[in-house]
N, C-alpha and C. Protein backbone atom coordinates (compact mmCIF):
# COMPACT_ATOMS: atom_id res chain seq x y z
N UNK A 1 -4.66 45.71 26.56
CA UNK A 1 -3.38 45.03 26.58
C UNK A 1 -3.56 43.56 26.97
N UNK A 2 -4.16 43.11 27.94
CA UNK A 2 -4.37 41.98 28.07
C UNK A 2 -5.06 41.01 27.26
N UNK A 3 -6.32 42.16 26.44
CA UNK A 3 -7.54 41.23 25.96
C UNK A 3 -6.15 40.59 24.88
N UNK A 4 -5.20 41.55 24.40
CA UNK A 4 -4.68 41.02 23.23
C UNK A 4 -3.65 39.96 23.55
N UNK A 5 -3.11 39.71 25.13
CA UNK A 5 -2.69 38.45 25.20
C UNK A 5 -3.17 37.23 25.36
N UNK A 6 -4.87 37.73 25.53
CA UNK A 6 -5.52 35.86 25.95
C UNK A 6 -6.00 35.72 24.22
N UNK A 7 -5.96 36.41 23.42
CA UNK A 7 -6.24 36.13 22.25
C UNK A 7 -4.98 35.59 21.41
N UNK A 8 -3.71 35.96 21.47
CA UNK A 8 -2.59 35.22 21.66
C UNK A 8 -2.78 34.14 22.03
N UNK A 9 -2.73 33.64 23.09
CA UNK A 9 -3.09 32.29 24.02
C UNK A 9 -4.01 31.13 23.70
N UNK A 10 -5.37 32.00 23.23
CA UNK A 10 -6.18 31.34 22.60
C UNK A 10 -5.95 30.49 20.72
N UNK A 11 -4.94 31.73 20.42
CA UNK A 11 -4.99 30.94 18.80
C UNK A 11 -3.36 30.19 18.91
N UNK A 12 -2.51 30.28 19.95
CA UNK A 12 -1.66 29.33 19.99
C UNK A 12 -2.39 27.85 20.57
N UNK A 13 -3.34 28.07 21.04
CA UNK A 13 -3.66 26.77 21.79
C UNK A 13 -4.63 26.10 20.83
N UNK A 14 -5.30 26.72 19.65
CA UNK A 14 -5.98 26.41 18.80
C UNK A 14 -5.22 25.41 17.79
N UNK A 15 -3.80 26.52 17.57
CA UNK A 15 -3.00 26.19 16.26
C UNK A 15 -2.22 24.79 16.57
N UNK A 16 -1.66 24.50 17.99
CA UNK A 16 -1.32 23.29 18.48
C UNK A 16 -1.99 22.39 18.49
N UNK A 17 -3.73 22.66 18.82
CA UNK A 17 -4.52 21.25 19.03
C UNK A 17 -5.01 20.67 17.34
N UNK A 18 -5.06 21.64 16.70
CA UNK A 18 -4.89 21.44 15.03
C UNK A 18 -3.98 21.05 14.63
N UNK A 19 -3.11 21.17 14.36
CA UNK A 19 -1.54 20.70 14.33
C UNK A 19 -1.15 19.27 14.84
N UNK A 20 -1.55 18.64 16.04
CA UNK A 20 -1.34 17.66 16.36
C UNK A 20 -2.54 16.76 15.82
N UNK A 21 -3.73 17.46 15.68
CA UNK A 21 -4.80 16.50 14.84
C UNK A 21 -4.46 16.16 13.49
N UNK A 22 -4.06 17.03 12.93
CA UNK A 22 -3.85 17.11 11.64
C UNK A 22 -2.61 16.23 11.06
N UNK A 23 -1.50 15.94 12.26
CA UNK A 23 -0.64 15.24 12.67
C UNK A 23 -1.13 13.56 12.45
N UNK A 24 -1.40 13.36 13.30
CA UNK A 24 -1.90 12.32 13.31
C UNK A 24 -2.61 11.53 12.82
N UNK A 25 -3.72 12.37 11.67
CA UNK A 25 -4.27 11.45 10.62
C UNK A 25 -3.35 11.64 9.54
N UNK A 26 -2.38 12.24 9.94
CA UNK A 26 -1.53 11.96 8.39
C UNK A 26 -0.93 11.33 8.43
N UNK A 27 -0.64 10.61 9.68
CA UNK A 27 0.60 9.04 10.22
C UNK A 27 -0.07 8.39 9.99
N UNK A 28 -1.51 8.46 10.52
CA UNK A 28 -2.12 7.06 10.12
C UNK A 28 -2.27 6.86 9.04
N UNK A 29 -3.02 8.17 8.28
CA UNK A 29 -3.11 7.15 6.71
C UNK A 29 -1.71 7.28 5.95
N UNK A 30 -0.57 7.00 6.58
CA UNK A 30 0.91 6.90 5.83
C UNK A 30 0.82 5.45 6.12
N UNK A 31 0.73 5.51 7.48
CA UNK A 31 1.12 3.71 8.07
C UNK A 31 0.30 2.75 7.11
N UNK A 32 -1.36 3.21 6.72
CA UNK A 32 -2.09 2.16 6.98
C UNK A 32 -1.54 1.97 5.31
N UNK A 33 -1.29 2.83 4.47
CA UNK A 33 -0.62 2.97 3.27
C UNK A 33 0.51 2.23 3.06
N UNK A 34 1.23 2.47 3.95
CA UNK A 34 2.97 1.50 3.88
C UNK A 34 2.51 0.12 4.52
N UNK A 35 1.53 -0.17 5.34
CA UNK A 35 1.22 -1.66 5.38
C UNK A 35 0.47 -2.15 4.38
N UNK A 36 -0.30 -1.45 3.63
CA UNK A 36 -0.85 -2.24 2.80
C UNK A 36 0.12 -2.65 1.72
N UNK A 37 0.91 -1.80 1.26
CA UNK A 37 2.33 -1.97 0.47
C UNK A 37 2.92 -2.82 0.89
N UNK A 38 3.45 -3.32 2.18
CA UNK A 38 4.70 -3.90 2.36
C UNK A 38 3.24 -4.62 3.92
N UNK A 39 3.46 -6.08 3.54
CA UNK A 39 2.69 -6.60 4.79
C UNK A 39 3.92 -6.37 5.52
N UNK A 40 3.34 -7.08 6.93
CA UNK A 40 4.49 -7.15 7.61
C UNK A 40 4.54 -8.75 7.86
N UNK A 41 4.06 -9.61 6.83
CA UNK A 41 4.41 -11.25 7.08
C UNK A 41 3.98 -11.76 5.75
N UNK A 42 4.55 -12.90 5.47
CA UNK A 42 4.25 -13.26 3.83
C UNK A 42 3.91 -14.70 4.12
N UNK A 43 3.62 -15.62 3.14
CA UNK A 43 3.96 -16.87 3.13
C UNK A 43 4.59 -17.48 3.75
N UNK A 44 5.92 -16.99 3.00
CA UNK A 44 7.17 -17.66 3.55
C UNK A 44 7.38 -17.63 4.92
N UNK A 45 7.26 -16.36 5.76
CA UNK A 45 7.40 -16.33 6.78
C UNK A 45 6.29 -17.46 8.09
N UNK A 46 5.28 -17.40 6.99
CA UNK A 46 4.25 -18.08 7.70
C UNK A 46 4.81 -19.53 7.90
N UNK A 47 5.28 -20.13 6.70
CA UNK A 47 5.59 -21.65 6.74
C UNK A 47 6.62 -21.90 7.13
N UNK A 48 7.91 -20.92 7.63
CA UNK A 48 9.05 -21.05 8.50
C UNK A 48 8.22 -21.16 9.71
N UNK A 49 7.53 -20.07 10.77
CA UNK A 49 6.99 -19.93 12.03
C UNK A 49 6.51 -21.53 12.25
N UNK A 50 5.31 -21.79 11.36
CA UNK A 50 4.62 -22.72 11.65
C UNK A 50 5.66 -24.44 11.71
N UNK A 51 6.53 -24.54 10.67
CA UNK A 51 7.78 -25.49 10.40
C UNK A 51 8.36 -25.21 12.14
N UNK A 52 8.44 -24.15 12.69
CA UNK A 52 9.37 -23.86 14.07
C UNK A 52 8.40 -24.75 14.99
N UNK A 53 7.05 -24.35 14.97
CA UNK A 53 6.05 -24.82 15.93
C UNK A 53 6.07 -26.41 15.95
N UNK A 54 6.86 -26.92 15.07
CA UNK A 54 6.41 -27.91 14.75
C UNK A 54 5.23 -29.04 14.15
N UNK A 55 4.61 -27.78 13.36
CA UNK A 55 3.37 -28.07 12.17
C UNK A 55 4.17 -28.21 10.91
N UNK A 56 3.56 -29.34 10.33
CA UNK A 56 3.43 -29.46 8.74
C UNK A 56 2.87 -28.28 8.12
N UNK A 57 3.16 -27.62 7.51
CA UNK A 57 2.23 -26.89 6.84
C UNK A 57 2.14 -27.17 5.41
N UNK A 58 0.71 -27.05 5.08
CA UNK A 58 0.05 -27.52 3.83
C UNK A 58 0.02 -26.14 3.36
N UNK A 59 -0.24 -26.08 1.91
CA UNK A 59 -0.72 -24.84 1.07
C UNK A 59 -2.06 -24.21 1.41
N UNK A 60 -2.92 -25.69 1.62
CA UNK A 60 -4.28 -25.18 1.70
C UNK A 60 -4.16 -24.17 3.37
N UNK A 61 -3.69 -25.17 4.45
CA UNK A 61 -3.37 -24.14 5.61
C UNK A 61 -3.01 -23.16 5.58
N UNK A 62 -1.99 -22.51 4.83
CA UNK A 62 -0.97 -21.31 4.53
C UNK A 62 -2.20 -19.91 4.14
N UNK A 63 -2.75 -20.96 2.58
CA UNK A 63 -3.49 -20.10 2.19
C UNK A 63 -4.85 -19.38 3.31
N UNK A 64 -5.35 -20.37 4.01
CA UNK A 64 -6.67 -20.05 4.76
C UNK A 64 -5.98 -19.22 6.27
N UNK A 65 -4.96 -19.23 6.57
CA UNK A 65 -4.35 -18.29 7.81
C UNK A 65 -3.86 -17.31 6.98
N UNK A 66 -3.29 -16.85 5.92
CA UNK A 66 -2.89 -15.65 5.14
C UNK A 66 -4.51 -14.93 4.58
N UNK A 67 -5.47 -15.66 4.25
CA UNK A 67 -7.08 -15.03 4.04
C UNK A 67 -6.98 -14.10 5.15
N UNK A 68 -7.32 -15.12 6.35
CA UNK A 68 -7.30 -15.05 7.64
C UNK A 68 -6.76 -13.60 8.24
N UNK A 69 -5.44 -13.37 8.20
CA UNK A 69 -4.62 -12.38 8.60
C UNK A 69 -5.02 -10.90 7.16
N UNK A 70 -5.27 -11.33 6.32
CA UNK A 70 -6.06 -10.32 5.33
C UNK A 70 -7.14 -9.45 6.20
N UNK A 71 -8.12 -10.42 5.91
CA UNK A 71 -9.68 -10.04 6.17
C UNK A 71 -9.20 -9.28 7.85
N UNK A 72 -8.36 -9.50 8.42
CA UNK A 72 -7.72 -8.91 9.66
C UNK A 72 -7.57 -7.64 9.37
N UNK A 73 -6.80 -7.53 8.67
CA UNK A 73 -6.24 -6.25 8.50
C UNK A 73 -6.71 -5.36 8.02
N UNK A 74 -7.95 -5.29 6.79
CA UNK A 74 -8.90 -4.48 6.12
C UNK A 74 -10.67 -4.58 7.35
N UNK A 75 -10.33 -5.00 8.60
CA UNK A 75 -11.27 -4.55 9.43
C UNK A 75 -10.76 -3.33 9.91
């Protein structure tokens, strides 16, 4: 009677720690999926921020901090 409740015990505690693993790489590769889809900053946003800071921003700048924030994100 007992052996058959720690074996109970044992495959609920199995099926939870699977479950939450299994969990969790499936958020991540959703997230890392919906960021690569949808950045979360563009251009535009870049040359408003930087216009706030009170920088000029050039194209060539824009372009080499948007590389920049790339090569970021695919580490």
């Amino acid at each position: 009677m007992t052996l058959g409740i720690v074996w109970v015990i044992i495959i609920a505690v199995l099926a939870l720690v699977g479950g939450v693993a299994l969990g969790f790489f499936i958020a991540r590769k959703y997230m890392m999926n919906y960021l690569k889809k949808n950045p979360p900053i563009n251009e535009q946003m870049l040359r408003t921020m930087m216009m706030q800071m009170g920088q000029k921003p050039s194209q060539k700048k824009i372009n080499q901090m948007m590389r920049a924030m790339n090569n970021q994100q695919t580490k």
